[in-house]
Protein backbone atom coordinates (compact mmCIF):
# COMPACT_ATOMS: atom_id res chain seq x y z
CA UNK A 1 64.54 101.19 -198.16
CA UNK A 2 62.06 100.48 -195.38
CA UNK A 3 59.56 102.80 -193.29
CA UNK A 4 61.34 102.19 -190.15
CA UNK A 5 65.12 102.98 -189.10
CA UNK A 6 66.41 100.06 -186.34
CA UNK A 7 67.93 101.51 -183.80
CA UNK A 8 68.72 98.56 -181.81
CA UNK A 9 67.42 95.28 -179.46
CA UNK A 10 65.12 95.67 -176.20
CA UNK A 11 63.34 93.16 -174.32
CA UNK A 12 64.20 91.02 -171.50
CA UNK A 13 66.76 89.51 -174.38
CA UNK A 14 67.57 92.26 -176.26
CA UNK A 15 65.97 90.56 -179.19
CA UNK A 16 62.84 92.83 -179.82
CA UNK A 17 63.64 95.29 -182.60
CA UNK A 18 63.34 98.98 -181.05
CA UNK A 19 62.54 100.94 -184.57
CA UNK A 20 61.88 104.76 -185.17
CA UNK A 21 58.91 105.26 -188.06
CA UNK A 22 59.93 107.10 -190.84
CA UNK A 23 56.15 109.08 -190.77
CA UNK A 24 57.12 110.18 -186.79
CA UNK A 25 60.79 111.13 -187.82
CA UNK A 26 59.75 114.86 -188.03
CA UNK A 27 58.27 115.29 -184.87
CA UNK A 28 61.63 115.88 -184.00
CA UNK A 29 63.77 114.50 -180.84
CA UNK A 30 66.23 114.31 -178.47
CA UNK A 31 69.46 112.13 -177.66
CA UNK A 32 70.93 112.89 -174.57
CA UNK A 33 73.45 111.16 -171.83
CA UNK A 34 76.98 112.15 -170.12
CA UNK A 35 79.96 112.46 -171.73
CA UNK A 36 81.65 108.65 -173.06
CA UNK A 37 78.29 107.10 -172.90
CA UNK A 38 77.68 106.57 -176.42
CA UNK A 39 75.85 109.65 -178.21
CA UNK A 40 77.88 109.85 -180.76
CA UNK A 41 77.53 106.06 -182.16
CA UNK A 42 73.69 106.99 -181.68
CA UNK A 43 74.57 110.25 -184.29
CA UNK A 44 76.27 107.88 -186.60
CA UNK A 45 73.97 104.55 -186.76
CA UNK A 46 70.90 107.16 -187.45
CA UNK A 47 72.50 109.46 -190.34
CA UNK A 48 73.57 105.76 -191.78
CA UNK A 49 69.50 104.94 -191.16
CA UNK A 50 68.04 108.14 -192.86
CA UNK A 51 70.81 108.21 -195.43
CA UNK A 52 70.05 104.26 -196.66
CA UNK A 53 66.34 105.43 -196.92
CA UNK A 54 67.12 108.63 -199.26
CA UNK A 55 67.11 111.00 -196.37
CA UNK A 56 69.21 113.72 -196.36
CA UNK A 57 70.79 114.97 -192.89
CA UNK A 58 72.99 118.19 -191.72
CA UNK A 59 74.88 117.16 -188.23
CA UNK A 60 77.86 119.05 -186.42
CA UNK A 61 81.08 117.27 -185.81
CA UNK A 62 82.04 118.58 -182.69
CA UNK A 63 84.89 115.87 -181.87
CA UNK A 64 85.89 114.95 -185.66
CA UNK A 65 84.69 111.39 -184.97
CA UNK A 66 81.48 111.78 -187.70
CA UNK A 67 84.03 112.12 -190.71
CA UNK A 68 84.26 108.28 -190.77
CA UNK A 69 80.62 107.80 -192.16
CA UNK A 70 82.60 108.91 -195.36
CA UNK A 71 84.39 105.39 -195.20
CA UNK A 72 83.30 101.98 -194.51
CA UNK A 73 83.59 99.66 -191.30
CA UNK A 74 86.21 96.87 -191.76
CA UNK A 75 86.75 93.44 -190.56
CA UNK A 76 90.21 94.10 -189.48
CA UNK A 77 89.12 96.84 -186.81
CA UNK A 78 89.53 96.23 -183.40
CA UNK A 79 85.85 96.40 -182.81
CA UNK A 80 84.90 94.08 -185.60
CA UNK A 81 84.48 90.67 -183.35
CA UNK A 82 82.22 92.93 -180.33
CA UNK A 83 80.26 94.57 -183.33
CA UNK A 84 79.35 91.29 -185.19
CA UNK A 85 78.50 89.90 -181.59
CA UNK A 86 76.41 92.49 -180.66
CA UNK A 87 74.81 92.52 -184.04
CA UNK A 88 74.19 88.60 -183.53
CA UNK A 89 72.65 89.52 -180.23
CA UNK A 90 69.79 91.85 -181.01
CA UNK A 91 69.01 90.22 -184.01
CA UNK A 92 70.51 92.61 -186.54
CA UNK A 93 70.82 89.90 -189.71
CA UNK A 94 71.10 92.73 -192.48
CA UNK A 95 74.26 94.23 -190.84
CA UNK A 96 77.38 95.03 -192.76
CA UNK A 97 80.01 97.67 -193.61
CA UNK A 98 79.46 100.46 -196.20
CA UNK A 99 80.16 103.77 -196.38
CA UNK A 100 77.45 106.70 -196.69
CA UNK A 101 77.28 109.83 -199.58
CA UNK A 102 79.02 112.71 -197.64
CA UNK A 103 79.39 116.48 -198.19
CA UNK A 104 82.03 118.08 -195.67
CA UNK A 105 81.22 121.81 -194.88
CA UNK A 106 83.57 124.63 -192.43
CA UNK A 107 82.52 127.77 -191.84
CA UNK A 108 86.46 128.86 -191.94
CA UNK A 109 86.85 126.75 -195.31
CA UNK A 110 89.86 124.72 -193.73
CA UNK A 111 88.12 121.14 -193.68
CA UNK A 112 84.77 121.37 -196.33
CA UNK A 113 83.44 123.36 -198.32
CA UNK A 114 83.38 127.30 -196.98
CA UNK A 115 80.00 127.83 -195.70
CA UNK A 116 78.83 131.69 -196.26
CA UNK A 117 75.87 133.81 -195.58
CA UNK A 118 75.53 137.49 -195.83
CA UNK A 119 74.48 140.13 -193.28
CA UNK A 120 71.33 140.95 -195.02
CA UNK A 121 70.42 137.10 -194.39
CA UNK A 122 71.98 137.23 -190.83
CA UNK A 123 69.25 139.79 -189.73
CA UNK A 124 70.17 142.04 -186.73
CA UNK A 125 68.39 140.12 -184.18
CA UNK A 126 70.76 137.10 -184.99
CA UNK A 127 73.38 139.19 -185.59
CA UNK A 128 72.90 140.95 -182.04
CA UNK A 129 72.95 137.92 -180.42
CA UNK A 130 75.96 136.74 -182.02
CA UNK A 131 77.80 139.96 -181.07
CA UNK A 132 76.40 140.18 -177.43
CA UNK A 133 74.95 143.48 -177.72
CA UNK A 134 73.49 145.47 -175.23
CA UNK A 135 69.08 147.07 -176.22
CA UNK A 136 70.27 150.18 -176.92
CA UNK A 137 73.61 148.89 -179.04
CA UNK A 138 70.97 146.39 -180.64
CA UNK A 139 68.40 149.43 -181.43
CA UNK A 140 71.17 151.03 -183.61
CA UNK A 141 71.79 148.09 -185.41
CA UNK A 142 68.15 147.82 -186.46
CA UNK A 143 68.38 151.57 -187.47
CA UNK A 144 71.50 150.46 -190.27
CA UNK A 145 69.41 147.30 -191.03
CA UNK A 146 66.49 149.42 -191.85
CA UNK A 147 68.31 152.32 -193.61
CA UNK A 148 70.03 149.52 -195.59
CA UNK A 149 66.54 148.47 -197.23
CA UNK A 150 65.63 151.86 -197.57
CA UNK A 151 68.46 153.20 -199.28
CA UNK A 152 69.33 150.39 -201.50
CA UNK A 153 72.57 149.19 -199.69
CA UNK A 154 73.04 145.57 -200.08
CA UNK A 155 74.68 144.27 -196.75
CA UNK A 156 77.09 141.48 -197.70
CA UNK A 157 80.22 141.31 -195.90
CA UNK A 158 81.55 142.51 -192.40
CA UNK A 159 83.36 146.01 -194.64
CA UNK A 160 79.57 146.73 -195.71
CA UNK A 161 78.33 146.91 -192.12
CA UNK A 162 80.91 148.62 -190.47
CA UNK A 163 81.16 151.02 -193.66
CA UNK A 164 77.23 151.60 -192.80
CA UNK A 165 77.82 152.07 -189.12
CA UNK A 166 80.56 155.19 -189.75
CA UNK A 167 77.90 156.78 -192.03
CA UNK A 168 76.16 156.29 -189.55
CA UNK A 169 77.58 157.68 -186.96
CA UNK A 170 78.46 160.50 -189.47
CA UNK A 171 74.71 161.62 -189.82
CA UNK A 172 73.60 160.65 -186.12
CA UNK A 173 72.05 164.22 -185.67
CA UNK A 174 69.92 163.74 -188.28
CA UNK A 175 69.06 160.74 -187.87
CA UNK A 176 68.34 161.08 -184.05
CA UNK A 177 65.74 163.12 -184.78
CA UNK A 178 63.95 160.24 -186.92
CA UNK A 179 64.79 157.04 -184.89
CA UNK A 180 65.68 158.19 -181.52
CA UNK A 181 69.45 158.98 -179.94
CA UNK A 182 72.13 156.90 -181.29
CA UNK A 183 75.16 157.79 -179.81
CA UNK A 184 78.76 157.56 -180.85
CA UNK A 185 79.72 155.20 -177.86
CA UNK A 186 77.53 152.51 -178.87
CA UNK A 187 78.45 153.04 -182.43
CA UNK A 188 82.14 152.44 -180.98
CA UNK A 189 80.92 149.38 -179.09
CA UNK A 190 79.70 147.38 -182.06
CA UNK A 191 82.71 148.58 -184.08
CA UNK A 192 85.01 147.03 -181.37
CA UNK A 193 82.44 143.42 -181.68
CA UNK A 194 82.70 143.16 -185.04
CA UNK A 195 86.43 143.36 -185.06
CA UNK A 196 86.97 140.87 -182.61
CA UNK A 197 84.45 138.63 -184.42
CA UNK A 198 86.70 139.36 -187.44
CA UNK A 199 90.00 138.49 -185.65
CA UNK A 200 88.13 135.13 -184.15
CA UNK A 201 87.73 133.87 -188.40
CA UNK A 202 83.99 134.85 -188.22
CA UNK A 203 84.36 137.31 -191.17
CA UNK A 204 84.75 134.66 -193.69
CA UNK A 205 81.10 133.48 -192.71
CA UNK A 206 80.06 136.42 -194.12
CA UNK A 207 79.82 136.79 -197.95
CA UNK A 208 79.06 135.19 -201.33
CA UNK A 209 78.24 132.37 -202.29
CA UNK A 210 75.92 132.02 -199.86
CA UNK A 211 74.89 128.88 -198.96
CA UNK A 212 72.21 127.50 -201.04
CA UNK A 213 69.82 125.22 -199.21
CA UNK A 214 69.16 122.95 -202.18
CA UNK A 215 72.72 122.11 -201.37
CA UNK A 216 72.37 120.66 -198.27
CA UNK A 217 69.00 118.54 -199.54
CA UNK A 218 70.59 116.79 -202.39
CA UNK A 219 70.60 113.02 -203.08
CA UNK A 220 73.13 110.36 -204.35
CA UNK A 221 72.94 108.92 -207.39
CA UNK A 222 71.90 105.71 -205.95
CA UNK A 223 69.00 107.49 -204.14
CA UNK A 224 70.66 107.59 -201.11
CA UNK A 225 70.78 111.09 -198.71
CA UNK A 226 73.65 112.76 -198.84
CA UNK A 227 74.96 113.37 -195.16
CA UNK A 228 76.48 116.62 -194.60
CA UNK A 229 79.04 117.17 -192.25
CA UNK A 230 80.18 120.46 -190.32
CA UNK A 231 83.59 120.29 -188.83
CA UNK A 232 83.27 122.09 -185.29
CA UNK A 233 85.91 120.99 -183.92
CA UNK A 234 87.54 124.71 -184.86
CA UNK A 235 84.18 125.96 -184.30
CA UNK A 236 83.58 124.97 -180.72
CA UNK A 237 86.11 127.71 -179.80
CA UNK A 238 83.60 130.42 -180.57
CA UNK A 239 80.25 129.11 -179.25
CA UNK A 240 78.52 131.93 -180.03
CA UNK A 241 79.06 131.52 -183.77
CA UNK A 242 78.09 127.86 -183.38
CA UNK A 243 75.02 128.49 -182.18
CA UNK A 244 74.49 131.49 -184.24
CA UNK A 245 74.85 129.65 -187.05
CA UNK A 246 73.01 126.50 -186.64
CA UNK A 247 69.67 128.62 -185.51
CA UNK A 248 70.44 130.84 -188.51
CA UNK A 249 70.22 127.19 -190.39
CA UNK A 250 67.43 126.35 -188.83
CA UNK A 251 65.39 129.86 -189.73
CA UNK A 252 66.06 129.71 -193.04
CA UNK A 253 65.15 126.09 -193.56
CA UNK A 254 62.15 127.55 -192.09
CA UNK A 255 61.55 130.42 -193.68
CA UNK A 256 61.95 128.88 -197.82
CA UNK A 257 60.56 125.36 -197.34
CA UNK A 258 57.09 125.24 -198.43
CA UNK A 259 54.57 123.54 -196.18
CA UNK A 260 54.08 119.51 -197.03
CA UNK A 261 52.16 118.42 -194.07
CA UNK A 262 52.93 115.04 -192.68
CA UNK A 263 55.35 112.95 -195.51
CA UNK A 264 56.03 109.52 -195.65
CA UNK A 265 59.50 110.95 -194.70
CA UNK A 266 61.35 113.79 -193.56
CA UNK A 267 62.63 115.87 -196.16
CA UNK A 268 66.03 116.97 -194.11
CA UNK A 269 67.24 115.78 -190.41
CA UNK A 270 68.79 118.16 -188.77
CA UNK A 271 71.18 116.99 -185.68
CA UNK A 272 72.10 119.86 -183.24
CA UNK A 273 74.91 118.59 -181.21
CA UNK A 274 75.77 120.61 -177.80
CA UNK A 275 72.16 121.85 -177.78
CA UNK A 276 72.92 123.24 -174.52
CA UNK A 277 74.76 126.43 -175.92
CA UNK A 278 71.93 127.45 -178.33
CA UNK A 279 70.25 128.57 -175.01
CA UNK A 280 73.11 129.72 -172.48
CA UNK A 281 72.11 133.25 -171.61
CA UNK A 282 69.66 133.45 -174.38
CA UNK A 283 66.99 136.43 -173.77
CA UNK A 284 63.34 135.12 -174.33
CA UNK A 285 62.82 136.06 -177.25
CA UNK A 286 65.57 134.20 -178.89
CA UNK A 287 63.89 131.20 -177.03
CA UNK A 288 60.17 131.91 -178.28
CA UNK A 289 61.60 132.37 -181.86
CA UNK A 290 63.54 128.75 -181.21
CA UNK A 291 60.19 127.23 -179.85
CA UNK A 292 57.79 128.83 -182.80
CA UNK A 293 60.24 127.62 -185.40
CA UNK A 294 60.42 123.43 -183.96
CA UNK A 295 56.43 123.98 -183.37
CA UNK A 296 55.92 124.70 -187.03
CA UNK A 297 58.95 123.47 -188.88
CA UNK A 298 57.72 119.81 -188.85
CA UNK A 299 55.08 120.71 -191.39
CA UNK A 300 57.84 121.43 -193.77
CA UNK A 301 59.35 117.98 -193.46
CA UNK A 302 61.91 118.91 -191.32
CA UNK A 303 63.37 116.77 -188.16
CA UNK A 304 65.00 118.16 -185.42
CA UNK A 305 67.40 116.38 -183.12
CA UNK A 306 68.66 117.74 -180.02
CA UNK A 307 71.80 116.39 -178.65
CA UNK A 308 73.10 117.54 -174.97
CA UNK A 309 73.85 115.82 -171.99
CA UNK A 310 71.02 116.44 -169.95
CA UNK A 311 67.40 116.87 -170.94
CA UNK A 312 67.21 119.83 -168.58
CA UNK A 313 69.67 121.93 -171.16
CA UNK A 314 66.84 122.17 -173.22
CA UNK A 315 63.65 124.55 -172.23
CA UNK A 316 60.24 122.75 -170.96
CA UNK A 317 58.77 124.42 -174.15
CA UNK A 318 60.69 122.91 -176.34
CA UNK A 319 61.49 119.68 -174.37
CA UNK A 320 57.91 119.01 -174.58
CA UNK A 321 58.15 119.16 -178.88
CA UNK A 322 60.59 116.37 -178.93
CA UNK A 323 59.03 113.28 -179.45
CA UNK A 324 61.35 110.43 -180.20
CA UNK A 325 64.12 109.85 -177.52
CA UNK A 326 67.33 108.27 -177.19
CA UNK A 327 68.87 108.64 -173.40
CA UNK A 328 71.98 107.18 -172.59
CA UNK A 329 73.07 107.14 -169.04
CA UNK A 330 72.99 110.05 -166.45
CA UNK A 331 75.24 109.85 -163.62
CA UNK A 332 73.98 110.68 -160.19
CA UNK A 333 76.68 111.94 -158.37
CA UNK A 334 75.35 114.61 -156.36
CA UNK A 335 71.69 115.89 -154.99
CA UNK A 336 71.04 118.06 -157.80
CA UNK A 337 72.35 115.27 -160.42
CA UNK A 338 69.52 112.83 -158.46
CA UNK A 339 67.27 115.44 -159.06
CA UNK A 340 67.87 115.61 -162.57
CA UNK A 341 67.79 111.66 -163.14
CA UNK A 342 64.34 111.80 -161.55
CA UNK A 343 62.69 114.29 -163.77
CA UNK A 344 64.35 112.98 -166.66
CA UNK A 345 62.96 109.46 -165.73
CA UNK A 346 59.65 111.03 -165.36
CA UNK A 347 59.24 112.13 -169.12
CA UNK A 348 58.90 108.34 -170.30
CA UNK A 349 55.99 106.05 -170.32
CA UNK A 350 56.60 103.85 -167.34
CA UNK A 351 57.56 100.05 -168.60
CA UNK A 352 56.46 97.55 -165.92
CA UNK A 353 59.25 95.95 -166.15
CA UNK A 354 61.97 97.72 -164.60
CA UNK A 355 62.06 101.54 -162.79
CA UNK A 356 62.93 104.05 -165.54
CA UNK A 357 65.14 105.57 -163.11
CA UNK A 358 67.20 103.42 -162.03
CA UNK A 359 67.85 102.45 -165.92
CA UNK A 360 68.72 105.51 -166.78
CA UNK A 361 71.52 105.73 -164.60
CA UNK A 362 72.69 101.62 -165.28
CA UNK A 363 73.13 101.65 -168.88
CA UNK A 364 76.48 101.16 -170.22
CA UNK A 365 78.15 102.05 -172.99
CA UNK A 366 76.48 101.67 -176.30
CA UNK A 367 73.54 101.12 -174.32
CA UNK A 368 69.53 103.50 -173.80
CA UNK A 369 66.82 104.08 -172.77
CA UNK A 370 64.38 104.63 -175.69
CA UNK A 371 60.83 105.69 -176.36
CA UNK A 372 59.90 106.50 -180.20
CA UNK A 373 56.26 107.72 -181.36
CA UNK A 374 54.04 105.20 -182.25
CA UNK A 375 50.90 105.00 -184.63
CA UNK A 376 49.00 108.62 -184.23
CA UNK A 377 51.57 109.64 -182.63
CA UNK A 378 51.41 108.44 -179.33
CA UNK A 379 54.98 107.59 -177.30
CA UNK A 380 55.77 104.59 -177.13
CA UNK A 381 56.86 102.35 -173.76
CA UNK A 382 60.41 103.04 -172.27
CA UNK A 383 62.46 99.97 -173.21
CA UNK A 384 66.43 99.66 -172.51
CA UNK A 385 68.09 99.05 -175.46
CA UNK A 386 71.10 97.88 -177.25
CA UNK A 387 72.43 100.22 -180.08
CA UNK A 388 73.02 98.69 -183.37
CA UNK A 389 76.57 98.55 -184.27
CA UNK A 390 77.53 101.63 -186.99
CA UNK A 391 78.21 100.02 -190.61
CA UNK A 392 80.34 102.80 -191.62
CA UNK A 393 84.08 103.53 -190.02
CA UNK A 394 83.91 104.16 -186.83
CA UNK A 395 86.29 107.19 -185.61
CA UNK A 396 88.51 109.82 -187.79
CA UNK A 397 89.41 109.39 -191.43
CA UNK A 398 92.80 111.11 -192.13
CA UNK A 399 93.14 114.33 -193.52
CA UNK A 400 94.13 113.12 -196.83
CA UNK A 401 91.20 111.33 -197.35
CA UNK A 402 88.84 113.92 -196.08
CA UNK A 403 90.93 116.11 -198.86
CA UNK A 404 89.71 113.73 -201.55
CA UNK A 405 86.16 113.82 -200.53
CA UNK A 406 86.65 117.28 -200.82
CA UNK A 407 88.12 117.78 -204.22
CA UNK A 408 85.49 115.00 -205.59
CA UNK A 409 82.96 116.89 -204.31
CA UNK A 410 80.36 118.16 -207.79
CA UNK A 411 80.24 121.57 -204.71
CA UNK A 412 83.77 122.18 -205.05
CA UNK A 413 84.00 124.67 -208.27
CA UNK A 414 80.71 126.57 -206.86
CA UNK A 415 81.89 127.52 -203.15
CA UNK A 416 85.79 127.53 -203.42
CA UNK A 417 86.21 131.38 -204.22
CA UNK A 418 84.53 134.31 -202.49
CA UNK A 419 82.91 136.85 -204.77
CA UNK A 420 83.04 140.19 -203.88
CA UNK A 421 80.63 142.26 -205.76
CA UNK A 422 79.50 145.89 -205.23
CA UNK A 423 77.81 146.39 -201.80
CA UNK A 424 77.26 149.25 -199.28
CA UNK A 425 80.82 149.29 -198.70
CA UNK A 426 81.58 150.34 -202.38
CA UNK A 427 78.60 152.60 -202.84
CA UNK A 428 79.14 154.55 -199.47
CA UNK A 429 82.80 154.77 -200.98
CA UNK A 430 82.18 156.19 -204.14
CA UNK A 431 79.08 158.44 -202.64
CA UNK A 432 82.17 159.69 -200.13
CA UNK A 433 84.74 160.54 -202.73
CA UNK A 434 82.22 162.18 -204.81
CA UNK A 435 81.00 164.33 -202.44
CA UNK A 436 84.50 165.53 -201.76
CA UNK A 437 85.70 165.84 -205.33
CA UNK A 438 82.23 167.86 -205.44
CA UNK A 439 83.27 169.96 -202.50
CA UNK A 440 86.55 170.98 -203.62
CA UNK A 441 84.81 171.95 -206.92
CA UNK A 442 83.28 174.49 -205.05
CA UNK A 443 85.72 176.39 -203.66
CA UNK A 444 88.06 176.33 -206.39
CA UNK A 445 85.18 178.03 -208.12
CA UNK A 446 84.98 180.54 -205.68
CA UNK A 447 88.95 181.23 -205.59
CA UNK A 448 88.98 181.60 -209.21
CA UNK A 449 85.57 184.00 -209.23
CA UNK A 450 86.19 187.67 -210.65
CA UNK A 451 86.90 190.63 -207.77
CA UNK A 452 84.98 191.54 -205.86
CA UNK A 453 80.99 191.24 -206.43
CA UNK A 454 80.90 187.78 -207.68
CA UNK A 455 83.40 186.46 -205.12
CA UNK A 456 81.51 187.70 -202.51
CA UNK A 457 78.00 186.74 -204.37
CA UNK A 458 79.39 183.53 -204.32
CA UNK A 459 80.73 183.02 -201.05
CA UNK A 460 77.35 184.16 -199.82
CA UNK A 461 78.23 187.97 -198.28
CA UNK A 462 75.60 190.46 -197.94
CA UNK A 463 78.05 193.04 -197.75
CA UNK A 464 81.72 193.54 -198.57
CA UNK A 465 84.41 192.22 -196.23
CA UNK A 466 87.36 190.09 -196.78
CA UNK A 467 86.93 186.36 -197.06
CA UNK A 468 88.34 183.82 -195.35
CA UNK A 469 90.40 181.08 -197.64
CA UNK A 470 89.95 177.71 -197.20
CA UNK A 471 93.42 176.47 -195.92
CA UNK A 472 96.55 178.03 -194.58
CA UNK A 473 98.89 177.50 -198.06
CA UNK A 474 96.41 179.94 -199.61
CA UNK A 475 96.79 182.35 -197.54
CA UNK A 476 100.35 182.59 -197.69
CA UNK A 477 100.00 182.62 -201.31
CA UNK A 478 97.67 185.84 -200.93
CA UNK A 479 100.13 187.79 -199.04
CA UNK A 480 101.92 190.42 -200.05
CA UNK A 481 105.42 190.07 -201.30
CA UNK A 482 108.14 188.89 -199.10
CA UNK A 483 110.16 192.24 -198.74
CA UNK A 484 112.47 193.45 -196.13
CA UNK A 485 110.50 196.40 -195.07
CA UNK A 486 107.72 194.28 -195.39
CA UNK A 487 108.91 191.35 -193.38
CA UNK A 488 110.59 193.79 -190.83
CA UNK A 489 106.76 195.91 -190.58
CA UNK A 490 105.63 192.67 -189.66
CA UNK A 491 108.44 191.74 -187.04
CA UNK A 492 107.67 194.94 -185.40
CA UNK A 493 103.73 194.95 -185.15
CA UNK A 494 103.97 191.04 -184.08
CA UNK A 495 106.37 192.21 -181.17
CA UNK A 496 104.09 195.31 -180.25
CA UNK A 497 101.29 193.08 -179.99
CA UNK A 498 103.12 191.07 -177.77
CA UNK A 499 103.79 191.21 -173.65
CA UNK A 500 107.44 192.24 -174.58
CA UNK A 501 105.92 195.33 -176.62
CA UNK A 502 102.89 195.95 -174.24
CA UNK A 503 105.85 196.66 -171.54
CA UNK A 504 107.74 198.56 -173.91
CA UNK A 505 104.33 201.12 -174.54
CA UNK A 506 103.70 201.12 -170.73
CA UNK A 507 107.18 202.07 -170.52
CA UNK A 508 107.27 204.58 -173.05
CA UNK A 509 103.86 206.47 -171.79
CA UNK A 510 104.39 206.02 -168.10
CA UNK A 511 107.82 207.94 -168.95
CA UNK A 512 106.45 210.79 -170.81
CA UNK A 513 103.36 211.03 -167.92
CA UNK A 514 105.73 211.14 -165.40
CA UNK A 515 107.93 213.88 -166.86
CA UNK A 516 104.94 216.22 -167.24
């Protein structure tokens, strides 16, 4: 272990060592660059860095390439005689292959361990953005949140929010006249999102074991971090839950890490690949809760790492937090992409040596332009620079080794099954079927109450009159018996009261006027 991570060679030779300080690691950064141009070996050379020096790191895999940190480089890879040249070139004596400690985690539990959270954690402003709701479909869903907490219904699973949300709806009179309209159609509306996140997979997010944090801040036994791995691949068809879930992430981390000021080293890294969709038609105060939370989070030890393929994905805010950068090439193909190379060339600390610009958009592959924080703080010089060659595998393991990892895994027992234990869903049930039962009670009593008084005491009459039974079986049962005079009266007065018999009375008295 060391207090630096080498990232690769600058210089006029390539042979000056280009290092990011351990102390500066959590004042976050950003790795940026267009697609084919090298970002991901970046990812993988600096989880191998933090992991070797007993930091632990959370990264997406967007493209399934990241699952071969779980095995080590080998001589007999294509690569091996451009890797050992390169690592010749900058200087890199201490390179070889090994492997790093890996946890794999899926949200739909196909290809890790199934990552969960519940509702309650999700919090409706999360929650509304993963759903797309409208203000006034987003005010409801505060109003369940908050009757939720004060009615003692814990909010799990997606059956304990929509079981809320038809109570809900049930009682919307009422509670109109406490929290302001909530209609029916908007009710509908976030009925009709939550099924469709349901059909998309997204319901198995939702539910226990919930993640615990510990888990994802644990260390090898050889002191090494453990690197944990996301498959997105599956993911990246629902952005919304992507970036749902990673700023979810992110808030908690946030939210339970207590403060440790400035550490030798970052307690977690966190890499947030495809920053770009965290902030696609974000509303601003998604955006000022994103800013607040990198502002502060550093104090509790945590890095953040924004990846994207231009720096002007991320806000100026925000932009301006990141400290240590890694940009690989920008192409320039059009006026606005010129514009963009400029401004992203202006963000560095001009080297004298070469125009920042025009690096930016000649690196090749495997190649950057870097600036990382120096003592107090302060960024360092832009330098082009060669990335170190990744130790571990570089590309895909197969499935059946990522199944082994799995099944080794000391995680596996503790998030393989879903619990399901009593929640709003259950409650609202039983409260439902007791009511009923309690309803039905009722009027049984007051069928079976002795003529006439009490019947009518009980059924609430000031004064006598016949009551009305409760369904149409009971009344037939009330009738008198089913005679032939009876049934024939009957006939006769239903015909009367008819148009047939109304012509036959007309008839009847306009004959008997008409004769006098």
């Amino acid at each position: 272990m060391t207090d630096k991570i080498f990232i690769g060679g600058g210089g006029a030779d390539y042979s000056e060592a280009q290092e990011l300080s351990l102390r500066y690691a959590n004042r976050h950064g950003l790795i940026a660059g267009a697609t084919g141009t090298g970002k991901t070996v970046t990812l993988q050379i600096l989880a191998e860095s933090f992991s070797n020096n007993g930091v632990p790191v959370f990264m997406a895999d967007v493209k399934g390439d990241l699952s071969g940190l779980a095995m080590p480089g080998s001589s007999s890879a294509k690569l091996h005689a451009p890797f050992m040249e390169r690592a010749q070139k900058i200087l890199f004596e201490e390179f070889t292959y090994h492997d790093c400690p890996v946890t794999f985690w899926d949200l739909f539990g196909e290809q890790g361990h199934p990552i969960r959270t519940t509702v309650a954690e999700m919090g409706p402003l999360l929650l509304s953005r993963l759903l797309e709701l409208s203000e006034a479909q987003e005010g409801i869903l505060n109003i369940a949140f908050r009757l939720a907490d004060e009615d003692g219904l814990p909010l799990l699973d997606l059956k304990d929010l929509q079981a809320l949300l038809v109570w809900v709806g049930e009682n919307r009179k009422e509670l109109s006249l406490r929290y302001g309209n909530v209609s029916t159609a908007s009710i509908g509306a976030i009925q009709r999102r939550l099924l469709v996140l349901e059909n998309q997979g997204g319901a198995g997010f939702f539910g226990e074991p919930a993640l615990a944090l510990n888990d994802l801040m644990r260390t090898a036994d050889d002191g090494r971090g453990m690197v944990n791995i996301l498959a997105a691949d599956k993911l990246m068809a629902s952005p919304k839950l992507y970036a749902t879930f990673l700023l979810w992430l992110l808030s908690e981390l946030f939210e339970e890490l207590p403060e440790v000021g400035d550490p030798d080293k970052p307690k977690l890294v966190f890499f947030f690949d495809e920053a770009h969709l965290l902030f696609e038609d974000a509303p601003k105060a998604l955006v000022d809760k994103v800013e607040q939370v990198v502002r502060l989070i550093r104090s509790k030890g945590v890095g953040v790492y924004f990846v994207t393929q231009s720096p002007d994905d991320i806000p100026e805010d925000i932009l301006g937090q990141l400290g240590n950068r890694v940009q690989h090439a920008l192409r320039a193909f059009t006026a606005k992409d010129r514009k963009k190379l400029r401004l992203a060339a202006e963000t560095y600390r001009d080297n004298p040596r070469f125009s920042t610009e025009d690096a930016i958009r000649d690196v090749g592959v495997g190649e950057a332009v870097t600036s990382m924080l120096q003592k107090k703080g302060v960024p360092g010089v832009v330098e082009r620079t060669l990335i170190r060659p990744p130790s571990s595998q570089l590309g895909p393991i197969t499935a059946a080794e990522r199944e082994g990892v799995i099944l080794t895994s000391s995680l596996h027992q503790k998030y393989a099954e879903a619990l399901d234990r009593t929640s709003a869903y259950e409650i609202l049930k039983k409260r439902s079927e007791a009511a009923a039962a309690k309803a039905a009670q009722a009027e049984d009593a007051a069928e079976m109450a002795p003529e006439p008084m009490a019947r009518e005491f009980n059924a609430a009459r000031r004064y006598n009159g016949s009551r009305v039974s409760r369904s149409s079986s009971r009344r037939m049962s009330r009738r008198s018996p089913d005679t032939f005079g009876s049934a024939l009266s009957q006939a006769v007065i239903k015909e009367l009261k008819g148009t047939t018999g109304r012509r036959i009375v007309r008839g009847i008295l306009g004959g008997l006027f008409k004769g006098r």
